[in-house]
N, C-alpha and C. Protein backbone atom coordinates (compact mmCIF):
# COMPACT_ATOMS: atom_id res chain seq x y z
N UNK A 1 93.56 56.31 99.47
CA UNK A 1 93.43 57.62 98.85
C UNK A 1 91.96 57.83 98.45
N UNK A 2 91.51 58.89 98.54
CA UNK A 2 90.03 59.31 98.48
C UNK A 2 89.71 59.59 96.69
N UNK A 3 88.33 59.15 96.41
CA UNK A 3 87.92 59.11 95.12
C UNK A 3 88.07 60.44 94.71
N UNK A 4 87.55 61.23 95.44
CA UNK A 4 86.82 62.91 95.45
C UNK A 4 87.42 63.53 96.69
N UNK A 5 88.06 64.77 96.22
CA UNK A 5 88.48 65.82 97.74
C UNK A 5 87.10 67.34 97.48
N UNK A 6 87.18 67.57 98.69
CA UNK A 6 86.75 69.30 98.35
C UNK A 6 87.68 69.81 97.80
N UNK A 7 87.15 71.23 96.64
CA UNK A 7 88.02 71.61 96.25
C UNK A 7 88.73 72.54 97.00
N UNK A 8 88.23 73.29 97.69
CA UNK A 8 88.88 74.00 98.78
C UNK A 8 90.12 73.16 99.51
N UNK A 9 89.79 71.90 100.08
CA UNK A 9 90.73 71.58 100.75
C UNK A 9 92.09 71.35 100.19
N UNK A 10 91.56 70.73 98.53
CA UNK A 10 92.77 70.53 97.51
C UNK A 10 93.31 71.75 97.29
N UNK A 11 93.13 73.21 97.15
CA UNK A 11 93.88 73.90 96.90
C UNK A 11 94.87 74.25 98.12
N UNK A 12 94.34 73.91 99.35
CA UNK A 12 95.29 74.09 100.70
C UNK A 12 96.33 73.24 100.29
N UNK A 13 95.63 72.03 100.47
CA UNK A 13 96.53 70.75 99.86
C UNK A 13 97.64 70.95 99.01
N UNK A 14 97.51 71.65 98.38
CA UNK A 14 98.11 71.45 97.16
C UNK A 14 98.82 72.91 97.06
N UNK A 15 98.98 73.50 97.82
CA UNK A 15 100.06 74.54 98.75
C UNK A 15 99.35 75.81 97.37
N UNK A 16 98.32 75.87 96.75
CA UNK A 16 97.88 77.54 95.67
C UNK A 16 97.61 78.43 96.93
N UNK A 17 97.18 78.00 97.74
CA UNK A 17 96.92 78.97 98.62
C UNK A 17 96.95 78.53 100.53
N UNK A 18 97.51 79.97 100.92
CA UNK A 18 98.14 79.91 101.94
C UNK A 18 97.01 79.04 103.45
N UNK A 19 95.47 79.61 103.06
CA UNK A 19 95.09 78.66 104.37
C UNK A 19 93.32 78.47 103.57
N UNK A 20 92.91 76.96 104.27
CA UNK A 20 91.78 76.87 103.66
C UNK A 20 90.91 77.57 104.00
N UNK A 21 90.65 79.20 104.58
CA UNK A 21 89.59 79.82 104.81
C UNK A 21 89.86 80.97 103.48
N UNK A 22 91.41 80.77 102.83
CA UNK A 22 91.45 81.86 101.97
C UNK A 22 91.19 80.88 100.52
N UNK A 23 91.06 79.93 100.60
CA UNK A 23 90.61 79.02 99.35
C UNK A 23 89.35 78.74 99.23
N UNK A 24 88.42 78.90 100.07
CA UNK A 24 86.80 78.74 100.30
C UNK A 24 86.34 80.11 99.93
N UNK A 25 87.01 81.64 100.19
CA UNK A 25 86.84 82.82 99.60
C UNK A 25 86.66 83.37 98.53
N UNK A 26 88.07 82.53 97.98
CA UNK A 26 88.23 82.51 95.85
C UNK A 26 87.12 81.68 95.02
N UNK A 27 86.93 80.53 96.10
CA UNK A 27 85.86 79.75 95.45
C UNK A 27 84.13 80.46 95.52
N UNK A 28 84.10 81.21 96.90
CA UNK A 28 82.78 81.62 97.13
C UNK A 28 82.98 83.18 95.60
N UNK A 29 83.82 83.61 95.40
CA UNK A 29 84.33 84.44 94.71
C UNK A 29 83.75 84.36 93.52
N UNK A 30 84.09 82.98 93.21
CA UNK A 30 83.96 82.20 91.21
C UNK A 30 85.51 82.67 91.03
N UNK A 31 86.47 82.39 91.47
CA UNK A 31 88.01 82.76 90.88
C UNK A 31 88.10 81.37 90.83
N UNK A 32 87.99 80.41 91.08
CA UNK A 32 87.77 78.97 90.70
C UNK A 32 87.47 78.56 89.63
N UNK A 33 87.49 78.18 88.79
CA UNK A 33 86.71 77.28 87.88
C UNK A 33 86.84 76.17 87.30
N UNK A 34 85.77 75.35 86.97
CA UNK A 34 86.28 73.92 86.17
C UNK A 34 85.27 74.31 84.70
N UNK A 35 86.24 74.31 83.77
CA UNK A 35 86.04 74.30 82.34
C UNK A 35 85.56 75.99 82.93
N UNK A 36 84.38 76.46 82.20
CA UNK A 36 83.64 77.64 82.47
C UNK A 36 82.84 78.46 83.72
N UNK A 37 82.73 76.69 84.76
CA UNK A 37 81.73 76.81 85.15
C UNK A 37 82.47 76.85 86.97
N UNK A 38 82.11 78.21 87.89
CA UNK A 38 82.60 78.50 88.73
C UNK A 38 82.19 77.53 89.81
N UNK A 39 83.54 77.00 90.74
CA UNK A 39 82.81 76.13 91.45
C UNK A 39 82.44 76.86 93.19
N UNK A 40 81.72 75.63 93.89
CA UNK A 40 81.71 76.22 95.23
C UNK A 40 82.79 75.93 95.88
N UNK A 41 82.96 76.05 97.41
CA UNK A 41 84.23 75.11 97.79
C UNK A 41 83.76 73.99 98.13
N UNK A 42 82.41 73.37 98.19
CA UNK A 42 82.21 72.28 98.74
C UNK A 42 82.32 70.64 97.76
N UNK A 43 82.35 72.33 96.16
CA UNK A 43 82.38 71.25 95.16
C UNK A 43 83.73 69.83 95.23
N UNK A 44 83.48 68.47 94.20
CA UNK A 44 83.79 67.43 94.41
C UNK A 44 84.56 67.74 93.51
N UNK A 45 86.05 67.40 93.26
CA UNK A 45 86.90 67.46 92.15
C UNK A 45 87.72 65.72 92.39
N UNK A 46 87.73 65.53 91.22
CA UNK A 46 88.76 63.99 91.13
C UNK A 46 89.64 64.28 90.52
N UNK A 47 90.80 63.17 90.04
CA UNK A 47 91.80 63.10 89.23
C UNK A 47 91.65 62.92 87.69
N UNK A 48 92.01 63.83 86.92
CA UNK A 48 91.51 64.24 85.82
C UNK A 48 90.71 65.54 85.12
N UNK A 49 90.47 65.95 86.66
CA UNK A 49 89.71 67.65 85.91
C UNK A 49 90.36 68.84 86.02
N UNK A 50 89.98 69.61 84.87
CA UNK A 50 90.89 70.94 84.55
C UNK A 50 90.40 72.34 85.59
N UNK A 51 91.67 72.70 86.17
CA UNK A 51 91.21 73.87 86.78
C UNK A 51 91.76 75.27 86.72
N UNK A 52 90.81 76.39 86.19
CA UNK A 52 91.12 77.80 86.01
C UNK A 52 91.27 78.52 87.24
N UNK A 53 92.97 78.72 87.68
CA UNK A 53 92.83 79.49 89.12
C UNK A 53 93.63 80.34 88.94
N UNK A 54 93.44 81.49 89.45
CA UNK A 54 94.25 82.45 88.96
C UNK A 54 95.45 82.62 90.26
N UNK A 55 96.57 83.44 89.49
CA UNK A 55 97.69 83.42 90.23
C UNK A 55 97.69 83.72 91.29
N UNK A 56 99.10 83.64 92.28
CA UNK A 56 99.18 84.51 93.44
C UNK A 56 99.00 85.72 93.54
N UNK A 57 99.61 86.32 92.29
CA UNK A 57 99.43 88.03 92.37
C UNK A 57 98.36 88.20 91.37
N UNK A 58 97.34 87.62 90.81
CA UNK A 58 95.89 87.78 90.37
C UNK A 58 96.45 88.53 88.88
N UNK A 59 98.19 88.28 88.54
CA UNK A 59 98.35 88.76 87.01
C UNK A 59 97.61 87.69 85.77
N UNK A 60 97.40 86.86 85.75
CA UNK A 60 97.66 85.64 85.15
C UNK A 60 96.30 84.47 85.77
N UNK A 61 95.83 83.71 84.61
CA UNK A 61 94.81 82.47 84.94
C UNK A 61 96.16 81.01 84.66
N UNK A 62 95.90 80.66 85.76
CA UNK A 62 96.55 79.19 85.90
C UNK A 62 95.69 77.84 85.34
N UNK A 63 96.32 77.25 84.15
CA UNK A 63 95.41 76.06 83.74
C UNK A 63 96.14 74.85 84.20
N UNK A 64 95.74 74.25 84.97
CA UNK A 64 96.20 73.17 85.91
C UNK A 64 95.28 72.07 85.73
N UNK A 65 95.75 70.59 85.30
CA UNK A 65 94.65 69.06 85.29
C UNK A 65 95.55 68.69 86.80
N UNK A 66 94.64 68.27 87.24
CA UNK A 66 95.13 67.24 88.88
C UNK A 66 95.25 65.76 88.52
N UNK A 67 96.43 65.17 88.77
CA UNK A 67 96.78 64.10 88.90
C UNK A 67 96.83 63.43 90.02
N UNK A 68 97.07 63.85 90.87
CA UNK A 68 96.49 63.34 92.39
C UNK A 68 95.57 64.21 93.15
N UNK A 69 94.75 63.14 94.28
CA UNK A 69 94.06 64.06 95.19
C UNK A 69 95.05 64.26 96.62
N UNK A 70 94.69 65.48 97.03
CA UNK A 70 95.27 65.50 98.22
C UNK A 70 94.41 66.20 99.40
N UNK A 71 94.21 65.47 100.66
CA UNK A 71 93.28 65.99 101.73
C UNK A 71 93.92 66.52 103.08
N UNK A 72 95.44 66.22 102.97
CA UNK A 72 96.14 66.79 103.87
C UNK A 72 97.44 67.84 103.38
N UNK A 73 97.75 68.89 103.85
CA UNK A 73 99.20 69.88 102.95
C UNK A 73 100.35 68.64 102.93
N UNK A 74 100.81 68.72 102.46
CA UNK A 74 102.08 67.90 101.83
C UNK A 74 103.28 69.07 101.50
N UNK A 75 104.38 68.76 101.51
CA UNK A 75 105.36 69.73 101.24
C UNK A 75 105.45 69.91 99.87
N UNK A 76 106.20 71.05 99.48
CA UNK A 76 106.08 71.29 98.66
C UNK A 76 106.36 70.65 96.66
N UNK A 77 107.29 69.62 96.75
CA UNK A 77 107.72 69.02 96.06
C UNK A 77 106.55 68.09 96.10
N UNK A 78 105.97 67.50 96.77
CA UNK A 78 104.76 66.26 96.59
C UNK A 78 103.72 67.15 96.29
N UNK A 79 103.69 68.29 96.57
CA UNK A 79 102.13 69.34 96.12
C UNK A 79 102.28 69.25 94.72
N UNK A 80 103.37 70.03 94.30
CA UNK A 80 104.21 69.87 92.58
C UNK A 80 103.76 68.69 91.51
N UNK A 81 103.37 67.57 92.41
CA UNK A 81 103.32 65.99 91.71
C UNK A 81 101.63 65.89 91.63
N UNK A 82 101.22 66.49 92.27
CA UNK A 82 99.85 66.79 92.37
C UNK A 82 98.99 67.23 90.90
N UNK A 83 99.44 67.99 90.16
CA UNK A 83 99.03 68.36 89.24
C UNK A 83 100.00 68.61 88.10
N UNK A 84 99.50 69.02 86.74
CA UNK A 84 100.14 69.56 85.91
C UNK A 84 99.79 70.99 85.40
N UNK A 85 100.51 71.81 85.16
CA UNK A 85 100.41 73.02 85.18
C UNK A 85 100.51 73.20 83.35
N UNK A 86 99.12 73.67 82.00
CA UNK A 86 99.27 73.81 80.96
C UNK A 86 98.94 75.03 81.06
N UNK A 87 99.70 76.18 81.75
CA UNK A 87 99.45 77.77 81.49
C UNK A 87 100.41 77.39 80.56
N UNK A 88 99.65 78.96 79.21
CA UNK A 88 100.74 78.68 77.90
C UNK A 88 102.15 79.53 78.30
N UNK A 89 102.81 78.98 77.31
CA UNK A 89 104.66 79.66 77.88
C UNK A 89 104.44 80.99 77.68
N UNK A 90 103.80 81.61 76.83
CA UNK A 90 103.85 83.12 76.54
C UNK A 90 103.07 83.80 77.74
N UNK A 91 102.45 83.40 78.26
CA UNK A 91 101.56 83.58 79.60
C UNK A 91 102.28 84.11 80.45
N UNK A 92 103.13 82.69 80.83
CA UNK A 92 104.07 82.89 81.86
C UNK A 92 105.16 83.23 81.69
N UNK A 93 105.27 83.84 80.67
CA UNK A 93 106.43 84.66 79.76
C UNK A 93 106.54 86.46 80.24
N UNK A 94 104.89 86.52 79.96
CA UNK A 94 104.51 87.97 80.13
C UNK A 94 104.11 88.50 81.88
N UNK A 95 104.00 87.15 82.63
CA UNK A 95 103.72 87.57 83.74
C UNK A 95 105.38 87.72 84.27
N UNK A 96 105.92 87.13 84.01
CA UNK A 96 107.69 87.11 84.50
C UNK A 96 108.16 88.65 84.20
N UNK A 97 107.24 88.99 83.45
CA UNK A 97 108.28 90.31 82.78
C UNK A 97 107.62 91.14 83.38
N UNK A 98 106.43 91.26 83.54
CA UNK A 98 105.57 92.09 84.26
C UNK A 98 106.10 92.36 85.80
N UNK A 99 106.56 91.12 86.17
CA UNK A 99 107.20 90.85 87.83
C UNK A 99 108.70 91.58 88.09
N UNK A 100 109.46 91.37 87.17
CA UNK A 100 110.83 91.88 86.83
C UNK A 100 110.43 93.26 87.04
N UNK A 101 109.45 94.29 85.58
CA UNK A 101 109.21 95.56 85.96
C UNK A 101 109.03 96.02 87.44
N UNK A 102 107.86 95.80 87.72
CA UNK A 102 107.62 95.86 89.49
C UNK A 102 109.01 95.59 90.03
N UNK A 103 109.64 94.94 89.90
CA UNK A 103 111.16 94.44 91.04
C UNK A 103 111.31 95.65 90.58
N UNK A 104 112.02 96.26 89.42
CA UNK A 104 113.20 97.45 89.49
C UNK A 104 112.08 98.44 89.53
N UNK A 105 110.85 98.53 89.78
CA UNK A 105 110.24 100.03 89.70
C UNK A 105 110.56 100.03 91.42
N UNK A 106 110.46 99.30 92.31
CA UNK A 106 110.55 98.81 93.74
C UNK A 106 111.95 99.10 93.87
N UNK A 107 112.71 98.59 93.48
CA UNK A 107 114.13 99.00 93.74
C UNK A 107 114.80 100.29 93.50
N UNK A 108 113.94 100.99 92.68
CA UNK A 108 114.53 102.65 92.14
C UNK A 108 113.94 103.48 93.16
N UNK A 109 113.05 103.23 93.66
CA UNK A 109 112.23 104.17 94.71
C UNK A 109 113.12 104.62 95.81
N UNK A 110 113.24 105.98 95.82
CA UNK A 110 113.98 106.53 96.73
C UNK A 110 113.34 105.88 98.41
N UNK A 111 114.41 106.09 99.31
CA UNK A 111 113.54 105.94 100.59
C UNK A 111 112.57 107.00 100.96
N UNK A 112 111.54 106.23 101.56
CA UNK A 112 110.68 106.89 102.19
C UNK A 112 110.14 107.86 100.89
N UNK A 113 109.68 107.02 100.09
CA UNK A 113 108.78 107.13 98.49
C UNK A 113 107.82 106.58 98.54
N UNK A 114 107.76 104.86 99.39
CA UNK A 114 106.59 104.31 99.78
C UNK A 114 105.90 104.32 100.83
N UNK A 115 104.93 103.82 100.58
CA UNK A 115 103.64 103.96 101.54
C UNK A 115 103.49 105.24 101.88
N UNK A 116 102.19 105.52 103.18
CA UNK A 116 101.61 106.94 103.33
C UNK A 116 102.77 107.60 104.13
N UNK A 117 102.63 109.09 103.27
CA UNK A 117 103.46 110.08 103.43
C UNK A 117 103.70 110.48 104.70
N UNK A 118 105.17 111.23 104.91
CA UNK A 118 105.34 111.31 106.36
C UNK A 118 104.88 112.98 106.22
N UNK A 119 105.45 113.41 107.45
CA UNK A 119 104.67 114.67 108.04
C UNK A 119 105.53 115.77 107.19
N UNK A 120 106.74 115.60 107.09
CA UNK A 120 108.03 116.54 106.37
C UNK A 120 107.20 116.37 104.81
N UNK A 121 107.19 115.41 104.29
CA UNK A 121 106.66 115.35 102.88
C UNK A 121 105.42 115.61 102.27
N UNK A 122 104.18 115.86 103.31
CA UNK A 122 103.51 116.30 103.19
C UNK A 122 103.31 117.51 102.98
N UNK A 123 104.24 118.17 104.03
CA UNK A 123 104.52 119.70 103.99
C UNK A 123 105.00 120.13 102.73
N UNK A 124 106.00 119.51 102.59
CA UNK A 124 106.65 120.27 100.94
C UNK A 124 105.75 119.73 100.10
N UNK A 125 104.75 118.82 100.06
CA UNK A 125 103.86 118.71 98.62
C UNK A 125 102.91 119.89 98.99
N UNK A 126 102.34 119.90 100.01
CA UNK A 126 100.95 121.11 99.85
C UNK A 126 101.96 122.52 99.77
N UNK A 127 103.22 122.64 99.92
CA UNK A 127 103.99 124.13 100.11
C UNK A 127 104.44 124.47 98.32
N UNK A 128 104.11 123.39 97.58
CA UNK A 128 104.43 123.20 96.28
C UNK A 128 105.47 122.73 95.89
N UNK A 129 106.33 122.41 96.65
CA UNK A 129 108.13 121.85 96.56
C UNK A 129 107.82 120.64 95.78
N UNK A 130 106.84 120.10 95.85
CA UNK A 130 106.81 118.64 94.95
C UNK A 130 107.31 118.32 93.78
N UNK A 131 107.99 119.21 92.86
CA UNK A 131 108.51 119.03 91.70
C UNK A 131 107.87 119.58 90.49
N UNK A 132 106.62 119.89 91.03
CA UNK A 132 105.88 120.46 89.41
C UNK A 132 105.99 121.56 89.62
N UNK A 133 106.08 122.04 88.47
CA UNK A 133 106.06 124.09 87.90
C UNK A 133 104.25 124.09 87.69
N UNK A 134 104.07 125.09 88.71
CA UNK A 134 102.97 125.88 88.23
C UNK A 134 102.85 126.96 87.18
N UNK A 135 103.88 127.33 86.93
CA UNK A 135 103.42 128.37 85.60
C UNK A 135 103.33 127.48 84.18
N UNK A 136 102.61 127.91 83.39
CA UNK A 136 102.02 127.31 82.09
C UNK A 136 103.14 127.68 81.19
């Protein structure tokens, strides 16, 4: 087992992110950090240092110490063993709830509510049918 990994490769490794050209990005970014201080991806991380990475959906900073290094992906349960995760509970309290909202604001949406408008719905928004009263 290696003294020192890149950190880039450890976050592949270590399944935070989906491929190591999108973990060398966050790092060229500064969405990385150890203690304050933003790293590169080429930077050296061992077992024992604290890392500020922010979530999948960028709600939330993840405080994670690494307990193992890892230089190849590993499944997911051995990625898990990899580190320890001290985001505080209220953290991940408020991002859960935040996620829940989004689910049912996503689930109430009529069809064809998302994404860019079709040609019929366009028409009735510029024809004024959209729902708002113009008179004051």
């Amino acid at each position: 087992m290696p003294k020192t990994v890149r950190i880039d490769k450890w976050l592949w490794a270590a399944r935070f992110l989906k491929t190591r050209s999108l973990a060398t990005k966050e790092c060229t970014a500064g969405n990385i950090k150890r203690g304050a201080t933003p790293l590169k991806p080429a930077a050296s991380i061992q077992v024992g240092d604290h890392l500020e990475i922010p979530s999948a959906d960028g709600i939330y900073q993840r405080h994670i110490e690494i307990t193992a290094l890892l230089d190849k992906r590993v499944s997911a349960p051995l990625a898990r063993e990899a580190y320890l995760d001290h985001t505080p509970e209220d953290v991940l309290a408020a991002a859960k709830e935040r996620r829940a909202i989004h689910l049912k604001d996503r689930l109430q949406r009529q069809e064809g509510d998302q994404g860019r408008m079709t040609k019929k719905k366009r028409r009735e928004w510029n024809s004024g049918l959209h729902g708002f009263n113009d008179d004051p």
